[in-house]
Every structure is written in C-alpha cells, then in structure tokens.
Protein backbone atom coordinates (compact mmCIF):
# COMPACT_ATOMS: atom_id res chain seq x y z
CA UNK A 1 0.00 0.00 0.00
CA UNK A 2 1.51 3.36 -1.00
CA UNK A 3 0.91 6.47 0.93
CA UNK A 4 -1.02 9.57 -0.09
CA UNK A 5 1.81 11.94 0.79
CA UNK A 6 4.65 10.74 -1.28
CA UNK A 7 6.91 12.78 -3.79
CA UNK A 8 5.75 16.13 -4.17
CA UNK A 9 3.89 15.45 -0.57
CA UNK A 10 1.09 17.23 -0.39
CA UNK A 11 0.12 17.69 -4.07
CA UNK A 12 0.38 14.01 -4.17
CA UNK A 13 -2.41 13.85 -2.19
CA UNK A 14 -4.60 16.17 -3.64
CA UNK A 15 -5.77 15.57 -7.62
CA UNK A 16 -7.60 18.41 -8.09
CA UNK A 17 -7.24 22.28 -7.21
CA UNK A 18 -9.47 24.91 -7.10
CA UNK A 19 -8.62 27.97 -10.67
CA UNK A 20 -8.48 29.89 -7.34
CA UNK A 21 -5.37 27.94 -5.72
CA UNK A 22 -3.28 27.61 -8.84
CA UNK A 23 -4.01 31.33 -9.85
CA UNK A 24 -2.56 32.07 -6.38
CA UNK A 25 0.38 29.56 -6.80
CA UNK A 26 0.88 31.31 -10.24
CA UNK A 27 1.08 34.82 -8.83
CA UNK A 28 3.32 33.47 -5.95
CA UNK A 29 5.62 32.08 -8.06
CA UNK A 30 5.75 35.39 -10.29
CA UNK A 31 6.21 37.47 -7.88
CA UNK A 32 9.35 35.52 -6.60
CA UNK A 33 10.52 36.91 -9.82
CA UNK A 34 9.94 40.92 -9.30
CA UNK A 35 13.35 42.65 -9.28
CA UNK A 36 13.96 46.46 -8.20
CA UNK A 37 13.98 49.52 -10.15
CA UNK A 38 18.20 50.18 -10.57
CA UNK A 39 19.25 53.37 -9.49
CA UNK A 40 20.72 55.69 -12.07
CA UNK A 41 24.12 57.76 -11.32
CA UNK A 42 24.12 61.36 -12.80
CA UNK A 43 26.36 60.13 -14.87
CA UNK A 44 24.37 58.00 -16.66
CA UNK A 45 21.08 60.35 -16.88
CA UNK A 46 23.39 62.93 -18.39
CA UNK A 47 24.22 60.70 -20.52
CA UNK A 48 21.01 59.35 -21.36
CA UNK A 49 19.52 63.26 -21.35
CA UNK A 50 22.37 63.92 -23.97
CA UNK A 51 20.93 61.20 -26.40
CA UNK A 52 17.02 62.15 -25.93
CA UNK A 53 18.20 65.72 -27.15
CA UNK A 54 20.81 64.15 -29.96
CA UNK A 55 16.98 62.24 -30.95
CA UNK A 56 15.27 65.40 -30.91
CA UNK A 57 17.65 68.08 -32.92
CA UNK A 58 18.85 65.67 -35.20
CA UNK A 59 15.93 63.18 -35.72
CA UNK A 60 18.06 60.32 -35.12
CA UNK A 61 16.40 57.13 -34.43
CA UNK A 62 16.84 56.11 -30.62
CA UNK A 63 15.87 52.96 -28.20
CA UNK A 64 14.57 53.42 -24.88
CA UNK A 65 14.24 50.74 -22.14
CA UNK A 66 11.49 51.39 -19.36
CA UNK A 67 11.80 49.63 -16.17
CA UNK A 68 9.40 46.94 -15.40
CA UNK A 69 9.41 44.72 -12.51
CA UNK A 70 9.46 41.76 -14.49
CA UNK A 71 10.53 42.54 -17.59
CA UNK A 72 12.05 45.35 -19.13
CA UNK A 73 10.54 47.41 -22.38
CA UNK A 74 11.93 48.39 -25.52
CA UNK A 75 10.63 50.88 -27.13
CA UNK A 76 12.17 52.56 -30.56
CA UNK A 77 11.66 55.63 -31.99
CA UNK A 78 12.31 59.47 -32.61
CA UNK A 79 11.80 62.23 -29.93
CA UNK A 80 9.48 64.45 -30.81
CA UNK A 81 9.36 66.89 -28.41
CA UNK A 82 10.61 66.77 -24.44
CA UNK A 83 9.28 68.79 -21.97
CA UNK A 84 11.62 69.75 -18.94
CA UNK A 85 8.66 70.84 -16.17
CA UNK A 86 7.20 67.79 -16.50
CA UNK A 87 10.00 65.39 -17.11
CA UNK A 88 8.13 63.90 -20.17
CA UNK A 89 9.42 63.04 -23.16
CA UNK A 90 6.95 62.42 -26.66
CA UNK A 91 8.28 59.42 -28.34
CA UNK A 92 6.84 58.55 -31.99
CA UNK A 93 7.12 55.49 -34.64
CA UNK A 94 5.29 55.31 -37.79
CA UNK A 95 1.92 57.05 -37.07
CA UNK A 96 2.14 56.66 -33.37
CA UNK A 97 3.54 58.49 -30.54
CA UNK A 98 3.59 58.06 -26.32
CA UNK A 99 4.76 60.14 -23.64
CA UNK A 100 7.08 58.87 -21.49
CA UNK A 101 8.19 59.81 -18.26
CA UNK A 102 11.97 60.85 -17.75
CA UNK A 103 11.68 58.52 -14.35
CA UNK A 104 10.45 55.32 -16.00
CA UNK A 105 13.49 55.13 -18.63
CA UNK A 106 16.87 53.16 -17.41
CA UNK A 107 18.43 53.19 -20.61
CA UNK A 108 18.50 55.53 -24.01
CA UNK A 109 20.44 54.40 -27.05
CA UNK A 110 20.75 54.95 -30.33
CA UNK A 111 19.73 52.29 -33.11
C-alpha cells in the first residue's frame, strides 16, 4: 500500500485544485521573480539626457528601455518633443507616438 503523501507530498495527495489555488500559486511564483527599479548615477542620466536631445535636434532614431518589474521594455523611436517641467518626453514610430516619463526610462540608445 503506497501512501497519499509521497513525492511532491502534499500535491500528491490532492488531484484536483481549485482555478483559485493555482491562480494564487501562479502569482506566488511570479512574484518571486519581481526585481527592483536600478538606481541611475548622474552620470548615466546625463548621458542618457544627452541622447534624448541628440533624438530630438537631429531626428536620429533612438531605443529606450522602461523599467518593469518583471521585464524590461523596448521601445524605438524618434523624440518628438521633451518637456523639462514635466520630465516627459513624446516618443513617436510610424503614425504613433507616447509620452514617457523621464523617471520610467533606465536606458536611451541609439539604433
């Protein structure tokens, strides 16, 4: 006779779960994953401030990443206009364009 609680112990025992419990498990397990925003040196947002403007005067084709807890996002694009009392910056590809916040980027290159 082989007992209920064997291997993976309690999942063993149990054949079926409630969408509830493995939506929880799933969200557990993501969040193990969630990683810190890095800080920036002023260095680097010089640097980074530098290229938004190169974008901007010269229409040259930049990257930006934006910080995500879980996964960082790439945008690509040319600066259309920034705006320094707001710390916003207009980003546009093709026929579309977002704002984007100075304090939500972590990287600026150019493509």
């Amino acid at each position: 006779m082989s007992k209920k609680l064997e291997g993976n112990g309690l999942w063993e025992s149990s054949r079926m779960m409630l969408p509830e419990h493995k939506n929880r498990i799933r969200n557990d397990e993501r969040e193990t994953l969630r990683r810190d925003k890095p800080v920036l040196d002023d260095q680097k947002q010089e640097e980074m401030e530098r290229t938004l403007v190169l974008s901007l005067r010269n229409h040259v084709r930049v990257t930006i990443v934006l910080f995500d807890p879980f996964e960082d996002v790439r945008l690509s694009g040319f600066i259309t206009s920034i705006h320094a009392h707001t710390r916003e910056i207009k980003l546009q590809w093709a026929e579309e364009w977002k704002w984007i916040g100075l304090d939500h980027i972590i990287e600026v290159y150019t493509c």
